[in-house]
C-alpha atoms as a PDB file:
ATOM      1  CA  UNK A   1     -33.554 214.266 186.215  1.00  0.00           C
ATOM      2  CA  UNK A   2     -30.103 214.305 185.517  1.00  0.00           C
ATOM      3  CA  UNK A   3     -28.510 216.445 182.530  1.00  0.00           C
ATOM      4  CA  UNK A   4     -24.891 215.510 181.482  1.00  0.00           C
ATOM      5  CA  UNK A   5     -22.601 218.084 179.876  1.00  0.00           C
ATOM      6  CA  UNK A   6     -19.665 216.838 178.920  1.00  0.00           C
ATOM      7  CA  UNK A   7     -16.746 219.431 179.773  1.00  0.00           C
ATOM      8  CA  UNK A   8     -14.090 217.740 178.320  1.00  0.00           C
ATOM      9  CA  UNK A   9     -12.986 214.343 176.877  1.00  0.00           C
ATOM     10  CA  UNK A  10     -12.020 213.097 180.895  1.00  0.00           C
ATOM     11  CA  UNK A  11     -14.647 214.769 182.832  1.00  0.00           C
ATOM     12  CA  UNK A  12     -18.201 215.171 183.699  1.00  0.00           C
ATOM     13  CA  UNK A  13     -20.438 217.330 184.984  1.00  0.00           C
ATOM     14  CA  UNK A  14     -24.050 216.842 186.255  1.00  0.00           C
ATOM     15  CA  UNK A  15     -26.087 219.679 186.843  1.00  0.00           C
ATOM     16  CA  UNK A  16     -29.519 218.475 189.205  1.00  0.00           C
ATOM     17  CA  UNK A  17     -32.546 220.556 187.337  1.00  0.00           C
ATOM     18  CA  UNK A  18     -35.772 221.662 189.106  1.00  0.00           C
ATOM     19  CA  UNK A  19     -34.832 221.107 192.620  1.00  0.00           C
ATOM     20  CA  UNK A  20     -31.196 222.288 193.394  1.00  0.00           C
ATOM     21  CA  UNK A  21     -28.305 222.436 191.785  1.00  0.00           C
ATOM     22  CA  UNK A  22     -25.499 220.332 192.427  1.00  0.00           C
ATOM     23  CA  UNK A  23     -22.022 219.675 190.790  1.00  0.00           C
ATOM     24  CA  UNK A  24     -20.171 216.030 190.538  1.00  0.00           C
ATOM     25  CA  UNK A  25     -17.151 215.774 189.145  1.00  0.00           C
ATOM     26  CA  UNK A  26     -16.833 211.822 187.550  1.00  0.00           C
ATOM     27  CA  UNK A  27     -13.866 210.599 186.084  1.00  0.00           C
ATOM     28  CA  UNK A  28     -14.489 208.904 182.924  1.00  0.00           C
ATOM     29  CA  UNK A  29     -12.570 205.548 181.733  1.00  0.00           C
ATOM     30  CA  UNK A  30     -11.609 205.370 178.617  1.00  0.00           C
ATOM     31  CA  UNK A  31     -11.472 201.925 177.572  1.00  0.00           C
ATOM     32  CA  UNK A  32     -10.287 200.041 173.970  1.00  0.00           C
ATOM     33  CA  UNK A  33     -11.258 196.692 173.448  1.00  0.00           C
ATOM     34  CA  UNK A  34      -9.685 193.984 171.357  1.00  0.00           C
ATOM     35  CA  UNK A  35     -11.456 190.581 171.522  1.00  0.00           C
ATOM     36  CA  UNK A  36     -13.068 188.691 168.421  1.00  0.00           C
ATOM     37  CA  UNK A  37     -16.418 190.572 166.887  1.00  0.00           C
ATOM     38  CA  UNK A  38     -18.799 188.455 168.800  1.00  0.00           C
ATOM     39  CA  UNK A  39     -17.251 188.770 172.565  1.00  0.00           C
ATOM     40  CA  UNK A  40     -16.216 192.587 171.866  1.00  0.00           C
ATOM     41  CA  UNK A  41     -19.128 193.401 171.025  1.00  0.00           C
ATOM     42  CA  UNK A  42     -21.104 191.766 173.847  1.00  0.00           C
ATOM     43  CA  UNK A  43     -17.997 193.208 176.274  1.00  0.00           C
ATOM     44  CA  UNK A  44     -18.921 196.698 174.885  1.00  0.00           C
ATOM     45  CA  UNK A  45     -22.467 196.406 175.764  1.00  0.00           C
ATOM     46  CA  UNK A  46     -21.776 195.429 179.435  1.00  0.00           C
ATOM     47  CA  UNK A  47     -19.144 198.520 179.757  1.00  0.00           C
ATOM     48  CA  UNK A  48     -21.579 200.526 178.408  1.00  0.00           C
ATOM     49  CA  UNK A  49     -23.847 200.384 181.452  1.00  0.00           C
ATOM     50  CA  UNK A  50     -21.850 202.052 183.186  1.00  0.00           C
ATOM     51  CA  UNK A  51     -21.799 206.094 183.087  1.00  0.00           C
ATOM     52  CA  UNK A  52     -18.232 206.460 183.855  1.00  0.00           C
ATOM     53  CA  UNK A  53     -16.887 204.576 181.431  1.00  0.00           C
ATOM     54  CA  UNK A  54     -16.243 205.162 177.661  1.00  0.00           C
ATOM     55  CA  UNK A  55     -15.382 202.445 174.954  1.00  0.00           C
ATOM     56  CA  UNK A  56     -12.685 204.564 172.202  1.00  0.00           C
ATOM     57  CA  UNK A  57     -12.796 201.238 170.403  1.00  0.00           C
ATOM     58  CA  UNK A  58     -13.209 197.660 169.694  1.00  0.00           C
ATOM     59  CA  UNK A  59     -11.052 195.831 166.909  1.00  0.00           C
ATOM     60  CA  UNK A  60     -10.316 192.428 166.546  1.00  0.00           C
ATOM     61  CA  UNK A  61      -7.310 191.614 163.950  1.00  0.00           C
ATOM     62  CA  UNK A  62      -3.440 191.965 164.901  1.00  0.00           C
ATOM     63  CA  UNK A  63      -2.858 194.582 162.527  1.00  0.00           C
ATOM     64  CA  UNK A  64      -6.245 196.340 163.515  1.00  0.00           C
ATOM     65  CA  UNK A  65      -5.306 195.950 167.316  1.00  0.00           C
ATOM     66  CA  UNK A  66      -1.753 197.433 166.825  1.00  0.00           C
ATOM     67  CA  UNK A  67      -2.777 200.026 164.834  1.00  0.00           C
ATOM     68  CA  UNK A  68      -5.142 200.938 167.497  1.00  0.00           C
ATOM     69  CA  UNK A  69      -2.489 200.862 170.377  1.00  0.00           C
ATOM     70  CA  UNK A  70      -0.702 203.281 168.797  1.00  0.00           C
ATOM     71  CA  UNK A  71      -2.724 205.763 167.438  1.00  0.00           C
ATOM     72  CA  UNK A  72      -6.315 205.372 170.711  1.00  0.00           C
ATOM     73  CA  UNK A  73      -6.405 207.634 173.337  1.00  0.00           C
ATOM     74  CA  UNK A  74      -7.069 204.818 176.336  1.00  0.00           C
ATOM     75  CA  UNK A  75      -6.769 204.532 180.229  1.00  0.00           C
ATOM     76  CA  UNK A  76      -7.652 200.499 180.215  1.00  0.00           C
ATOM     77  CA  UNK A  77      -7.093 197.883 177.442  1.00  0.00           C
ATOM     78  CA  UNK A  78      -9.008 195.185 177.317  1.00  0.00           C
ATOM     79  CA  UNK A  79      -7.226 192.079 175.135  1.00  0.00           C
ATOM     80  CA  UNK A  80      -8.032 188.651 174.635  1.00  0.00           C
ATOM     81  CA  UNK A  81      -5.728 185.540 175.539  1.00  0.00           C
ATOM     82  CA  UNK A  82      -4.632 185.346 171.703  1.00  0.00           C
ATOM     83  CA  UNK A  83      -3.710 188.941 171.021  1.00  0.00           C
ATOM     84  CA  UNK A  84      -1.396 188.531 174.433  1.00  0.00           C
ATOM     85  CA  UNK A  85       0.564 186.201 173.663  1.00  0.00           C
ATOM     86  CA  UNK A  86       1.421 186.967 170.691  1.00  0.00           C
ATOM     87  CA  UNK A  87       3.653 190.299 172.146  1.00  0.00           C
ATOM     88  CA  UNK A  88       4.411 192.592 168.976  1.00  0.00           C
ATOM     89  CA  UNK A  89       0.899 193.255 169.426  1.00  0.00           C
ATOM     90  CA  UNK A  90       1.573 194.628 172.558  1.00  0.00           C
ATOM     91  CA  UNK A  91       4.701 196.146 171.838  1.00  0.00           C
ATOM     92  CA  UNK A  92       5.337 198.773 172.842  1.00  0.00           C
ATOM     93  CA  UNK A  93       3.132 199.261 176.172  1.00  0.00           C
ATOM     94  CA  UNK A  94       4.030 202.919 175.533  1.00  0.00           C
ATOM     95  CA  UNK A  95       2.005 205.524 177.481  1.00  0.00           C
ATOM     96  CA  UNK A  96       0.043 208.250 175.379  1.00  0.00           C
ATOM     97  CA  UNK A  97       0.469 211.954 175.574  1.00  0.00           C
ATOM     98  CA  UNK A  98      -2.595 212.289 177.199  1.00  0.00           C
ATOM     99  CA  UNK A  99      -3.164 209.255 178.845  1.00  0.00           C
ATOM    100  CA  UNK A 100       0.291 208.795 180.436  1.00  0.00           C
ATOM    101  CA  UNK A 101      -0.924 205.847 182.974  1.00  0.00           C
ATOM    102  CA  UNK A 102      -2.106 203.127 180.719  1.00  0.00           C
ATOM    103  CA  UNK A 103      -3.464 199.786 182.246  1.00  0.00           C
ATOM    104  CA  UNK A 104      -3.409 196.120 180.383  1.00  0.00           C
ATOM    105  CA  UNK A 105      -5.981 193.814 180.841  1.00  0.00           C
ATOM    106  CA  UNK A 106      -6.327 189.615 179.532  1.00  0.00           C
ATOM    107  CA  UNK A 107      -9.681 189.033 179.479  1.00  0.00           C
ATOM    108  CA  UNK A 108      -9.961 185.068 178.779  1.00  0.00           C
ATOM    109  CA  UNK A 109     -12.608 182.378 179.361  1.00  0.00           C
ATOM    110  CA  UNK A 110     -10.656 180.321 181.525  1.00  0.00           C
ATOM    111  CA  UNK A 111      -8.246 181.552 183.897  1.00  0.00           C
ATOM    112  CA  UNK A 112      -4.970 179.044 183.968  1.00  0.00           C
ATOM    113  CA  UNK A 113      -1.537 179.459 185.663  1.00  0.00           C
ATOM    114  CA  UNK A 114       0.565 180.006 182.615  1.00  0.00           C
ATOM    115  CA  UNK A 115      -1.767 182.725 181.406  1.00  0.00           C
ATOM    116  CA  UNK A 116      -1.904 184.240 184.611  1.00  0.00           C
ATOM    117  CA  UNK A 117       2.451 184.041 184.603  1.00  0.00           C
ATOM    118  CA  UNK A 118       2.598 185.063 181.038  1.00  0.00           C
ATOM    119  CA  UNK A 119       0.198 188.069 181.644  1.00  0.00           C
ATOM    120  CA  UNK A 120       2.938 189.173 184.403  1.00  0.00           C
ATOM    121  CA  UNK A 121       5.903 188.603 182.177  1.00  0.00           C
ATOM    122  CA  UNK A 122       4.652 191.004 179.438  1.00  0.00           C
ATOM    123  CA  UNK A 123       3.348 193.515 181.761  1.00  0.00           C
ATOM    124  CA  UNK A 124      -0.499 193.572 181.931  1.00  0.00           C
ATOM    125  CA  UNK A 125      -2.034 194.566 184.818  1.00  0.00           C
ATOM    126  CA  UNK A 126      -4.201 191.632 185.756  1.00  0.00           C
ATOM    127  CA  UNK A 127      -6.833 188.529 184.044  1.00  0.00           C
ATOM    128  CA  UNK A 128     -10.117 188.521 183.769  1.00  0.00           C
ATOM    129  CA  UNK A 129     -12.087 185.685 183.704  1.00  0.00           C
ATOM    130  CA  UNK A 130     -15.245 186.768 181.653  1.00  0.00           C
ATOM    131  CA  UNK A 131     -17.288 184.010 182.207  1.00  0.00           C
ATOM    132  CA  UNK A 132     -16.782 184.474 185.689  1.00  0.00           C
ATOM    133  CA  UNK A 133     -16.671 188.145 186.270  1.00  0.00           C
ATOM    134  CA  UNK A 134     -18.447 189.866 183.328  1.00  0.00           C
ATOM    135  CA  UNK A 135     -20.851 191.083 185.335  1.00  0.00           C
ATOM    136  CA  UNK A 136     -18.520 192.605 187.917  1.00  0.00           C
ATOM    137  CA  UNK A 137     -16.002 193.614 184.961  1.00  0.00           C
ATOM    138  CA  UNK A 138     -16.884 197.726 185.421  1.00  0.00           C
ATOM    139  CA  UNK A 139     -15.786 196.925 189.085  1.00  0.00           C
ATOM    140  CA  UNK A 140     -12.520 195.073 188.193  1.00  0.00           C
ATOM    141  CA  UNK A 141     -11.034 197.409 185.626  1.00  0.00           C
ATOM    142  CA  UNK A 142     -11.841 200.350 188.485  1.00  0.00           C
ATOM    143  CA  UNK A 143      -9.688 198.597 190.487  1.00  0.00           C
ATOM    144  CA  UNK A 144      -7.144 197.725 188.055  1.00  0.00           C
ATOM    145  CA  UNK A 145      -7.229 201.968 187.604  1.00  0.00           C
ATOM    146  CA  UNK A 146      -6.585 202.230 191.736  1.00  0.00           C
ATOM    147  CA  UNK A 147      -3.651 199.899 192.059  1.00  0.00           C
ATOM    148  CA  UNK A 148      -5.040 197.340 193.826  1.00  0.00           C
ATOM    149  CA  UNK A 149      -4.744 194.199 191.987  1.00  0.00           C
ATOM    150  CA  UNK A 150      -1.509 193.018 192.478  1.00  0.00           C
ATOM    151  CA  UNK A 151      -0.579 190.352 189.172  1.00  0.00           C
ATOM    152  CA  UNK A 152       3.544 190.183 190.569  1.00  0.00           C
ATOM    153  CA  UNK A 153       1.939 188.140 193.558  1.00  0.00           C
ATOM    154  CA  UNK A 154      -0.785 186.645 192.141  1.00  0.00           C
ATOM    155  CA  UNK A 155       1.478 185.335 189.207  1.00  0.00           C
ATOM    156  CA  UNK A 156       3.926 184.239 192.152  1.00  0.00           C
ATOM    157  CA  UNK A 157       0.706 182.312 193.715  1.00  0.00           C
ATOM    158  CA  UNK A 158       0.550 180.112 190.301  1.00  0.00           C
ATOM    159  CA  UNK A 159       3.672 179.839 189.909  1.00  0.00           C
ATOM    160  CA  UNK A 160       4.193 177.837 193.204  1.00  0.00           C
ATOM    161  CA  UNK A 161       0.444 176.197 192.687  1.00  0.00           C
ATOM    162  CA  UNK A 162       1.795 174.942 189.578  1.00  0.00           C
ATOM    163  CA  UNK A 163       5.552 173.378 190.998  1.00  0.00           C
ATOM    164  CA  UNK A 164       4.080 172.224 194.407  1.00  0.00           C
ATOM    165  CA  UNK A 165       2.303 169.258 192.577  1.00  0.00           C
ATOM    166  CA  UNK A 166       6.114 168.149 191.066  1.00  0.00           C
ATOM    167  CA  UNK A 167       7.766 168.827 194.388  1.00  0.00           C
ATOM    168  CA  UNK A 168       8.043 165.750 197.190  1.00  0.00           C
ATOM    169  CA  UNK A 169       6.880 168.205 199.516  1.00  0.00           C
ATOM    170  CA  UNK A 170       3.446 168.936 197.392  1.00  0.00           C
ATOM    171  CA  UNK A 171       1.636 168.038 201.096  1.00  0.00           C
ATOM    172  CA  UNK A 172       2.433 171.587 202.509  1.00  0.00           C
ATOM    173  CA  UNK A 173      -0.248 173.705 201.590  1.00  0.00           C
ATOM    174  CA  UNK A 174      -3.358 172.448 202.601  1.00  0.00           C
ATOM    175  CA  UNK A 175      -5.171 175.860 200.976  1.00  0.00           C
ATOM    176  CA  UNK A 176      -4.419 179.142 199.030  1.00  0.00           C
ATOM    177  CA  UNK A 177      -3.564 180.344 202.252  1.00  0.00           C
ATOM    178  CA  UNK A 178      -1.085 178.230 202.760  1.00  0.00           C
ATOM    179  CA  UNK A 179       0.952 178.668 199.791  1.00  0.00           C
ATOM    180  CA  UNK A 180       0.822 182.863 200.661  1.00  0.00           C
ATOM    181  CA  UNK A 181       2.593 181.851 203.416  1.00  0.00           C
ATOM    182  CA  UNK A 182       5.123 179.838 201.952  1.00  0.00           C
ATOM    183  CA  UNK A 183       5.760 182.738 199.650  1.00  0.00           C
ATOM    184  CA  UNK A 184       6.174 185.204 202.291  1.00  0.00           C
ATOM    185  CA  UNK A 185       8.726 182.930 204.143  1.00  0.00           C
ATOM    186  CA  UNK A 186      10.283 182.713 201.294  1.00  0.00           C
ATOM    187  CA  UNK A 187      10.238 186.691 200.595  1.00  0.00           C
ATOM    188  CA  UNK A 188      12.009 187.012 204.143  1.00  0.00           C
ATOM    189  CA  UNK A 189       8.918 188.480 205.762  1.00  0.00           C
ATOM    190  CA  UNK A 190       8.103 188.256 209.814  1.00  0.00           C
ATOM    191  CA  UNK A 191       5.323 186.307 211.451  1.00  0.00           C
ATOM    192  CA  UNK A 192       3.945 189.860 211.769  1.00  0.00           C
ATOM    193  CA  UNK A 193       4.713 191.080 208.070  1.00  0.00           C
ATOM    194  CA  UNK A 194       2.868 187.748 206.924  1.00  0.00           C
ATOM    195  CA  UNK A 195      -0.245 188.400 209.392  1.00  0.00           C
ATOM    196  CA  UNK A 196      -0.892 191.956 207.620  1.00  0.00           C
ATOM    197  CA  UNK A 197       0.061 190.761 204.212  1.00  0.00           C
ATOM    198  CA  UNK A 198      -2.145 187.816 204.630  1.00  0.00           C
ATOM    199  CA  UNK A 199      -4.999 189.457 206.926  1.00  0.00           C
ATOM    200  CA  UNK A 200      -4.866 186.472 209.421  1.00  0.00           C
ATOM    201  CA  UNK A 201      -4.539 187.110 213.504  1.00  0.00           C
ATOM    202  CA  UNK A 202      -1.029 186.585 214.357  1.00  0.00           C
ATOM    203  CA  UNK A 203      -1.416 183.439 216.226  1.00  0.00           C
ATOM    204  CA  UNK A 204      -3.398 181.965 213.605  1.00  0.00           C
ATOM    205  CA  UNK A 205       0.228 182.371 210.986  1.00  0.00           C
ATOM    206  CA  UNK A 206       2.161 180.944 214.008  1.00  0.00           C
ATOM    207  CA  UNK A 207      -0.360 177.643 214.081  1.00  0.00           C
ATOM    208  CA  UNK A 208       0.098 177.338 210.301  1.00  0.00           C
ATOM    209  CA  UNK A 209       3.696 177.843 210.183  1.00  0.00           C
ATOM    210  CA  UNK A 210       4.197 175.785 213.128  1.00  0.00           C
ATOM    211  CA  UNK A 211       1.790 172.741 211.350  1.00  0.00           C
ATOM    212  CA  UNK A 212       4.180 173.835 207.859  1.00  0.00           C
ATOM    213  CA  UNK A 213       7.272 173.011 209.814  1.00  0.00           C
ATOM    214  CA  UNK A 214       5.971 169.428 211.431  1.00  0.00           C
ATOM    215  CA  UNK A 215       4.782 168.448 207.930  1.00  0.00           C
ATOM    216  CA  UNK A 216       8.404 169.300 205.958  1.00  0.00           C
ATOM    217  CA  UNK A 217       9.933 168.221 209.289  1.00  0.00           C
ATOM    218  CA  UNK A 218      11.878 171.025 210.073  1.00  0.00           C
ATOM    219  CA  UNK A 219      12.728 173.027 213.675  1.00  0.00           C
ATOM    220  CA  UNK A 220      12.595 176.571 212.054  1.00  0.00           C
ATOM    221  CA  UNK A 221      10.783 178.940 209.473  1.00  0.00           C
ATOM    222  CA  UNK A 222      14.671 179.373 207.871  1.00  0.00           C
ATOM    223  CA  UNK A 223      14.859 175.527 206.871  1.00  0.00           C
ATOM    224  CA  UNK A 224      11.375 175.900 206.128  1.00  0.00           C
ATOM    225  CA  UNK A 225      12.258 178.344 203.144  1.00  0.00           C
ATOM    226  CA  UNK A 226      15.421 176.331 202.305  1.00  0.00           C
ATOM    227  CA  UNK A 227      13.399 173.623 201.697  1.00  0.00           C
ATOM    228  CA  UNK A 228      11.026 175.530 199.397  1.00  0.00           C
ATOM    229  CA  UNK A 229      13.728 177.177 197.278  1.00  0.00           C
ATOM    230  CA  UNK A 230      15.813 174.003 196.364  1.00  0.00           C
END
């Protein structure tokens, strides 16, 4: 049986009792959410499952949720489509004194491309879909906290996913794939850059480009990218 002693407001430690002793240190997330009473509070109840993560508060109101932003100790914030887009609520994304790396969330029940753009524009660090992932969400805000969801290219994803369809050359991208390739050709990047960037074999890139270049009905990756930026 486990016994926690909390040794300060960030970290844990668990001392094993009766067979050995053992020492793990955990960090803790300190999460606020701001979603409407219902959803917050059934959000709350899934975050609470986990050990390693601690909800400082959950409002629902704009002048409740900007009073909380500014006066919460918080590593993740978790806000609703509504209290995003309207942006004095989230302004400013200042860091606290003792939280100086603080992470912005949209959680929303349906994922779109302008949500997904405007998330970028004001600075959150990636959407949620809660419908989707609530189960997974202790997962997603952990990797939110490592720095591996990238919204700058996933916001760049949409925002070609959402002009292809208006563009005469809409029959490009066959998959998501696709358009991550277009966007790297038009980023500059090598048939080798893309492979990594992408995690396809190199000759597999080479077949798409090659198929990208037939369709648009071009003789190199440069017109290719021409064609995409006009």
């Amino acid at each position: 049986m486990s016994t926690p002693i909390r040794v300060s407001r960030r970290w844990q430690l668990t001392i094993r009792l009766g067979v050995s002793v053992r020492q793990c240190t955990v960090k803790v997330v300190h999460v606020l959410v701001c979603f409407s009473e219902a959803r917050g509070q059934f959000i709350e109840d899934v975050l609470s499952r986990s050990q390693q993560i601690t909800v400082v508060g959950r409002v629902h109101g704009d002048e409740l949720i900007q009073s909380a932003l500014a006066t919460l100790d918080f590593d993740v914030c978790l806000l609703g489509p509504n209290s995003v887009e309207k942006k004095y609520s989230l302004d400013p994304l200042a860091p606290g004194v003792n939280y100086p790396v603080r992470k912005y969330v949209m959680l929303t029940t349906h994922v779109t491309t302008e949500r997904v753009i405007l998330a970028h524009q004001l600075g959150m660090n990636d959407v949620i879909d809660v419908g989707l992932y609530m189960t997974s969400l202790n997962e997603r805000i952990e990797n939110v906290l490592r720095g591996e969801v990238d919204l700058a290219r996933l916001a760049s994803i949409s925002e070609i996913m959402n002009w292809l369809p208006t563009n005469n050359i809409a029959h490009l991208a066959q998959d998501e794939v696709d358009i991550r390739i277009l966007i790297e050709l038009i980023e500059g990047r090598t048939n080798e850059e893309i492979a990594t960037t992408v995690n396809l074999a190199l000759q597999t890139v080479r077949n798409r480009i090659s198929r990208l270049m037939k369709a648009a009905e071009v003789s190199n990756r440069t017109q290719l990218a021409t064609l995409l930026l006009r």
